[in-house]
C-alpha atoms as a PDB file:
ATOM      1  CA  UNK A   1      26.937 -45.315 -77.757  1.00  0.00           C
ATOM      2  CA  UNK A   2      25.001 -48.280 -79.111  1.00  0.00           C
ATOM      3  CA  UNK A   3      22.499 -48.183 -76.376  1.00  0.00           C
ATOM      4  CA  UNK A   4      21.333 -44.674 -77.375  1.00  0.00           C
ATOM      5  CA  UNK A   5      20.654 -45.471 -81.285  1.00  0.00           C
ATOM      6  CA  UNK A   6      18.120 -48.270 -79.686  1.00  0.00           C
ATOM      7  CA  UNK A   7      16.324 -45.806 -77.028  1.00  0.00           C
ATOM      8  CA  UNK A   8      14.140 -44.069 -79.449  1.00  0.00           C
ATOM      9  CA  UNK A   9      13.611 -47.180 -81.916  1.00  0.00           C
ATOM     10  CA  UNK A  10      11.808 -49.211 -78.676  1.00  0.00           C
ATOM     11  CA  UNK A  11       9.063 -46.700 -77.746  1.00  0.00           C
ATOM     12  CA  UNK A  12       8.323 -46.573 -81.539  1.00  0.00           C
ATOM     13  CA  UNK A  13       8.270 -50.411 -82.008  1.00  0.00           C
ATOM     14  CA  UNK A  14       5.908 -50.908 -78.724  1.00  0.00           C
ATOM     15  CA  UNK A  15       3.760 -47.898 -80.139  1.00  0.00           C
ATOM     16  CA  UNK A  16       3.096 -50.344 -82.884  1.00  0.00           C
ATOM     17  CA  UNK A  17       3.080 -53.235 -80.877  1.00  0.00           C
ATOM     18  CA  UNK A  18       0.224 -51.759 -78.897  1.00  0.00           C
ATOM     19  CA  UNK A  19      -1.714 -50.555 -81.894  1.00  0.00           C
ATOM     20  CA  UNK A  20      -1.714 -53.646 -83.415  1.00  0.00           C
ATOM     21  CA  UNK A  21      -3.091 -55.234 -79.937  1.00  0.00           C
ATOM     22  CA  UNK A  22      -5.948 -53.115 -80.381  1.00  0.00           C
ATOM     23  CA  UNK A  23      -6.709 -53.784 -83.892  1.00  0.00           C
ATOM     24  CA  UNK A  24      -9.099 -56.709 -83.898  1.00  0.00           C
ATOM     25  CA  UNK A  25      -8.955 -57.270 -87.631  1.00  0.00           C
ATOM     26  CA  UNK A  26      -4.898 -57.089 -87.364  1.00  0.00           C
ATOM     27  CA  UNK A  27      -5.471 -59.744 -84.336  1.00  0.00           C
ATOM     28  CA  UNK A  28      -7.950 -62.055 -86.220  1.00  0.00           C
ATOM     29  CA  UNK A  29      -5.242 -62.222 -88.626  1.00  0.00           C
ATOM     30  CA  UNK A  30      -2.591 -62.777 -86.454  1.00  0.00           C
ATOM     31  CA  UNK A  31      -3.993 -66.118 -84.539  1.00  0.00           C
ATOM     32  CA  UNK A  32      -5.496 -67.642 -87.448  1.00  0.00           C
ATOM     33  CA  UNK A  33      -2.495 -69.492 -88.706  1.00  0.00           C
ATOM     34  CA  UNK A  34      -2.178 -70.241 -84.497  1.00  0.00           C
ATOM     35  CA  UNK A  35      -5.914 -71.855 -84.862  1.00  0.00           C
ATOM     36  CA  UNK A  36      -4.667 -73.851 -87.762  1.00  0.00           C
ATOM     37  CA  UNK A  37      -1.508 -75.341 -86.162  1.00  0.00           C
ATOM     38  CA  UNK A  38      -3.334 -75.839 -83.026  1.00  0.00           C
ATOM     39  CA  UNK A  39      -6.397 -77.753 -84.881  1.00  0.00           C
ATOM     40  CA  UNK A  40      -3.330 -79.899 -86.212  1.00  0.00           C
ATOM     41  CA  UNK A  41      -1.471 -80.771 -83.066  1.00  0.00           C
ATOM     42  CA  UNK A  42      -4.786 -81.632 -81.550  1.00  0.00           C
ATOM     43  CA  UNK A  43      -5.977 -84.096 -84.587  1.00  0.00           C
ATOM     44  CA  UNK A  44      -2.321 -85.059 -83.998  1.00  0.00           C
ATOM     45  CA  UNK A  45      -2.327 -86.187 -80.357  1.00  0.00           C
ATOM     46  CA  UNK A  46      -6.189 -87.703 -80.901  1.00  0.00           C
ATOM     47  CA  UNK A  47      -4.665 -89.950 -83.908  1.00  0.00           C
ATOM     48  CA  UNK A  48      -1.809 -90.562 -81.603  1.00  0.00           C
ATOM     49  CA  UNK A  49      -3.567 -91.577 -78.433  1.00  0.00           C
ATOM     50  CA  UNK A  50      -6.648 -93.451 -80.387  1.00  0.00           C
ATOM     51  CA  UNK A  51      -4.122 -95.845 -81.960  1.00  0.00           C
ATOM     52  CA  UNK A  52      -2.662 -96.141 -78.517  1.00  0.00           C
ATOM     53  CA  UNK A  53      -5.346 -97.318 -76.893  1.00  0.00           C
ATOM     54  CA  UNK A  54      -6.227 -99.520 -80.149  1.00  0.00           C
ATOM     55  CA  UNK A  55      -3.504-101.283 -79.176  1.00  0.00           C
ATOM     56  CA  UNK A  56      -3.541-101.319 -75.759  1.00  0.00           C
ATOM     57  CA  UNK A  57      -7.633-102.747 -75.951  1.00  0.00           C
ATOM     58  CA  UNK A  58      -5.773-105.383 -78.683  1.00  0.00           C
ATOM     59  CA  UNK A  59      -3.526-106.716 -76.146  1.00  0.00           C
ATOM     60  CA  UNK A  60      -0.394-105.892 -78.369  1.00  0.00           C
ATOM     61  CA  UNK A  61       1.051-102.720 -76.170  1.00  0.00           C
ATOM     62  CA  UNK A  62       1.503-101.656 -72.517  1.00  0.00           C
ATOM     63  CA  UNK A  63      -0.137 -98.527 -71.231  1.00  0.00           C
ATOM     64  CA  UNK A  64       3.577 -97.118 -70.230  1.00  0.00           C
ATOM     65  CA  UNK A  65       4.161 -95.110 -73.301  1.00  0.00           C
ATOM     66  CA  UNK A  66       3.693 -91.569 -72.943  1.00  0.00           C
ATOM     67  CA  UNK A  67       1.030 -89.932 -74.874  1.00  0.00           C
ATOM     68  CA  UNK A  68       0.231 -85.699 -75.479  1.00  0.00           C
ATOM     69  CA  UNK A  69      -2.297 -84.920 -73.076  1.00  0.00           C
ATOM     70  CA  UNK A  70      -5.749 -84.641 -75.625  1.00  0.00           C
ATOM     71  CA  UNK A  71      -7.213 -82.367 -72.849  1.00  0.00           C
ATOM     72  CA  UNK A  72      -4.542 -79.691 -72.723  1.00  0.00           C
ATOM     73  CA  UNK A  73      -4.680 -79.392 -77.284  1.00  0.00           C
ATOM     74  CA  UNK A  74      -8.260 -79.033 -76.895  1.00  0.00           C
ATOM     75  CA  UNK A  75      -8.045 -76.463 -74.442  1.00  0.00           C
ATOM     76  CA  UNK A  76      -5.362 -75.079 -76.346  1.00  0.00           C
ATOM     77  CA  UNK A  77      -7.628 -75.081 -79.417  1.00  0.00           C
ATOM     78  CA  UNK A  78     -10.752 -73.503 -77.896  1.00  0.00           C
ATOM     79  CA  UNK A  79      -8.980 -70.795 -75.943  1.00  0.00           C
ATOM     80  CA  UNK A  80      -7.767 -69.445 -79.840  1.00  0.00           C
ATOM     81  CA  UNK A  81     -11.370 -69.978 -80.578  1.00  0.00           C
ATOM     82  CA  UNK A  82     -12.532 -67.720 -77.788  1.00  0.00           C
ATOM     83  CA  UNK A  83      -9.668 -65.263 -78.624  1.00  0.00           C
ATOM     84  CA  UNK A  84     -10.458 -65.198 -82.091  1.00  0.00           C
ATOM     85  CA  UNK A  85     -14.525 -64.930 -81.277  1.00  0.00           C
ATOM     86  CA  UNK A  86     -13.942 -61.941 -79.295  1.00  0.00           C
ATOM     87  CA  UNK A  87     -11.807 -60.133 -81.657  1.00  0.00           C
ATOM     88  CA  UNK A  88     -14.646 -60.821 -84.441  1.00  0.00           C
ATOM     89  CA  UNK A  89     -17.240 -59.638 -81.769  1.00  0.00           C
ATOM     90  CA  UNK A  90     -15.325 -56.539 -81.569  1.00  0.00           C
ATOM     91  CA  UNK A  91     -14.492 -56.088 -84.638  1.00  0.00           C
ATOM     92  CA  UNK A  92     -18.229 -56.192 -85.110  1.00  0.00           C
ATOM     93  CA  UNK A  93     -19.134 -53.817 -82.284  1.00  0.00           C
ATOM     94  CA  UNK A  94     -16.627 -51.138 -84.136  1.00  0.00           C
ATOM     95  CA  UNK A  95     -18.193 -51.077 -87.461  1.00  0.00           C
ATOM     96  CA  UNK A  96     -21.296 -50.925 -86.210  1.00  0.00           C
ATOM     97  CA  UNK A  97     -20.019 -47.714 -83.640  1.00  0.00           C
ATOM     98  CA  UNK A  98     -18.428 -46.398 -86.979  1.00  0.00           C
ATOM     99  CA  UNK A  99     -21.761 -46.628 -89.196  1.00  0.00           C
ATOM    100  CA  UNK A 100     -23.727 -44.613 -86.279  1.00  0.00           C
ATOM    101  CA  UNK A 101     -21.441 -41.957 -85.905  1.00  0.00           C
ATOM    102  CA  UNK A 102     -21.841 -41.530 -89.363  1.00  0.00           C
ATOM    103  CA  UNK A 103     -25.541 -41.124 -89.402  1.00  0.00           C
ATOM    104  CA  UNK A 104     -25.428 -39.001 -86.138  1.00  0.00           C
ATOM    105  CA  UNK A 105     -22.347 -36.648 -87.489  1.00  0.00           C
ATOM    106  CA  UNK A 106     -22.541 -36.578 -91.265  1.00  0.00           C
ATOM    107  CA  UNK A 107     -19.772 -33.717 -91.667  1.00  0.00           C
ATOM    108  CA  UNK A 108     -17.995 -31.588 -90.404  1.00  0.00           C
ATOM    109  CA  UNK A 109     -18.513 -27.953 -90.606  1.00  0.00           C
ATOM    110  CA  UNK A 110     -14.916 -26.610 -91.054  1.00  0.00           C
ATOM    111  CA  UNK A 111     -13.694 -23.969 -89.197  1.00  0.00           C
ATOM    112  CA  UNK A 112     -11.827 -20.504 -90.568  1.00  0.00           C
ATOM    113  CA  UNK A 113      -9.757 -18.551 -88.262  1.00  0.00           C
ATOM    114  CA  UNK A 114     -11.363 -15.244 -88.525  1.00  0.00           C
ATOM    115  CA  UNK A 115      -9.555 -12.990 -91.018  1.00  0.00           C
ATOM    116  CA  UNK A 116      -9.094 -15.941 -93.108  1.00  0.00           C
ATOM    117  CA  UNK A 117     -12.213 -16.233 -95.537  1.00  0.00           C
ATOM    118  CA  UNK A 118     -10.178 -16.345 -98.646  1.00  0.00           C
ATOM    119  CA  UNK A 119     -10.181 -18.817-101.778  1.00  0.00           C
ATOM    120  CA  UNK A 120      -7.603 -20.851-100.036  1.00  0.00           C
ATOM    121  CA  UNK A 121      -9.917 -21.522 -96.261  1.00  0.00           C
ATOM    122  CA  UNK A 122     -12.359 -24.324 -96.758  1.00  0.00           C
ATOM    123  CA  UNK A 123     -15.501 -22.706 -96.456  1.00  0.00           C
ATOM    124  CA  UNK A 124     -18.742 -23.628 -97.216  1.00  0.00           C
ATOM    125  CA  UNK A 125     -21.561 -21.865 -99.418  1.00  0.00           C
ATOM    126  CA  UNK A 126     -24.295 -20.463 -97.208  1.00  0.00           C
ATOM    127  CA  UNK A 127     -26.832 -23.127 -99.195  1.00  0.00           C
ATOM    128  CA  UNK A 128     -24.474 -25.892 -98.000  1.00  0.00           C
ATOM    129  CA  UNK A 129     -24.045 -24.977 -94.261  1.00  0.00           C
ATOM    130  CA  UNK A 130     -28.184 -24.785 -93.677  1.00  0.00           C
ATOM    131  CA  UNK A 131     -28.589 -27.794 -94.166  1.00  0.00           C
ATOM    132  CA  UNK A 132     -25.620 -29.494 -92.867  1.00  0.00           C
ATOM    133  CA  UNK A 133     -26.033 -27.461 -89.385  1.00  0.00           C
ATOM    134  CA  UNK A 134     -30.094 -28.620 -89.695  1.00  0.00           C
ATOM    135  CA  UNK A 135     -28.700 -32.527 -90.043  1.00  0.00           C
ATOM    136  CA  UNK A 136     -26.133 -31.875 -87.236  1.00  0.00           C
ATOM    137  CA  UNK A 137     -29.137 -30.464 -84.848  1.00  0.00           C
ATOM    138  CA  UNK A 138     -31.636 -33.151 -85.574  1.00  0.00           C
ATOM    139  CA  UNK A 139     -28.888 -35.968 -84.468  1.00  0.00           C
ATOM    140  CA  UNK A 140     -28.313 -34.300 -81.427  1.00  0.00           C
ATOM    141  CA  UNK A 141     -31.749 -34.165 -80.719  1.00  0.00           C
ATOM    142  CA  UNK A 142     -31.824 -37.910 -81.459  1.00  0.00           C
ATOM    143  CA  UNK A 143     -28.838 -38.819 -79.298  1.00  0.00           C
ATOM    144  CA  UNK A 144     -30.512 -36.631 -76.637  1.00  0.00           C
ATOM    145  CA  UNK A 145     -33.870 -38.524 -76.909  1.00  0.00           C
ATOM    146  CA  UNK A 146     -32.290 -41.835 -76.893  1.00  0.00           C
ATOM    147  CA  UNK A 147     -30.531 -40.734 -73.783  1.00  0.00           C
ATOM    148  CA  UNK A 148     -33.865 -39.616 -71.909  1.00  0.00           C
ATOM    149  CA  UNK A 149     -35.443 -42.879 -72.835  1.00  0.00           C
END
């Protein structure tokens, strides 16, 4: 049946969907060209309603045309800007998450299943791990101080 061909297509398509929400970068770059046409409309209606009321204050028009509201663009307009401010702000709080698990977790040590020690397991050299286990101890020490303070 048609119907079943679609039923595993949808979960996929709102996987990606919701991944995308939770990109901020992906989001930024999603209601930027909404910014833009909303920074339009609004110059729009405030050309529209200023040469309105020029010619209303001239005495050569009515006031019973009806105008775009100015209020509801500009609202318009600065709830993108908030959007758009918070997805830079997270953005922003991500990277900077991402930098210090870097310095707190430099590597990984990788693990062998026991048996398997061979040229093909990624192990490291005895001279490598030291030191590598050392860095790993000292950030955990740090994140454990930080959390005591």
């Amino acid at each position: 049946p048609p119907g079943a061909a679609q039923g595993p297509a949808l979960p996929a398509q709102a996987a990606a969907a919701q991944a995308q929400d939770f990109d901020p970068v992906q989001r930024f770059r999603l209601l930027l060209p909404q910014l833009k046409e909303s920074l339009q409309t609004l110059m729009k209606v405030a050309a529209q309603n200023l040469v309105q009321n020029s010619s209303i204050d001239n005495g050569q028009k009515s006031a019973d045309g009806a105008l775009q509201r100015f209020d509801k663009s500009l609202e318009e307009f600065y709830a993108l800007c908030d959007q758009l401010e918070l997805c830079l702000r997270l953005a922003h709080e991500c990277l900077s998450q991402s930098f210090d698990s870097a310095k707190h977790a430099p590597a990984l040590v990788p693990a062998a299943p026991k048996g398997e020690g061979g040229p093909g397991g990624e192990t490291l050299p005895y001279t490598q791990y030291l030191p590598l286990i050392k860095a790993q101890i000292a950030g955990a020490k740090d994140i454990h101080n930080a959390l005591l303070e």
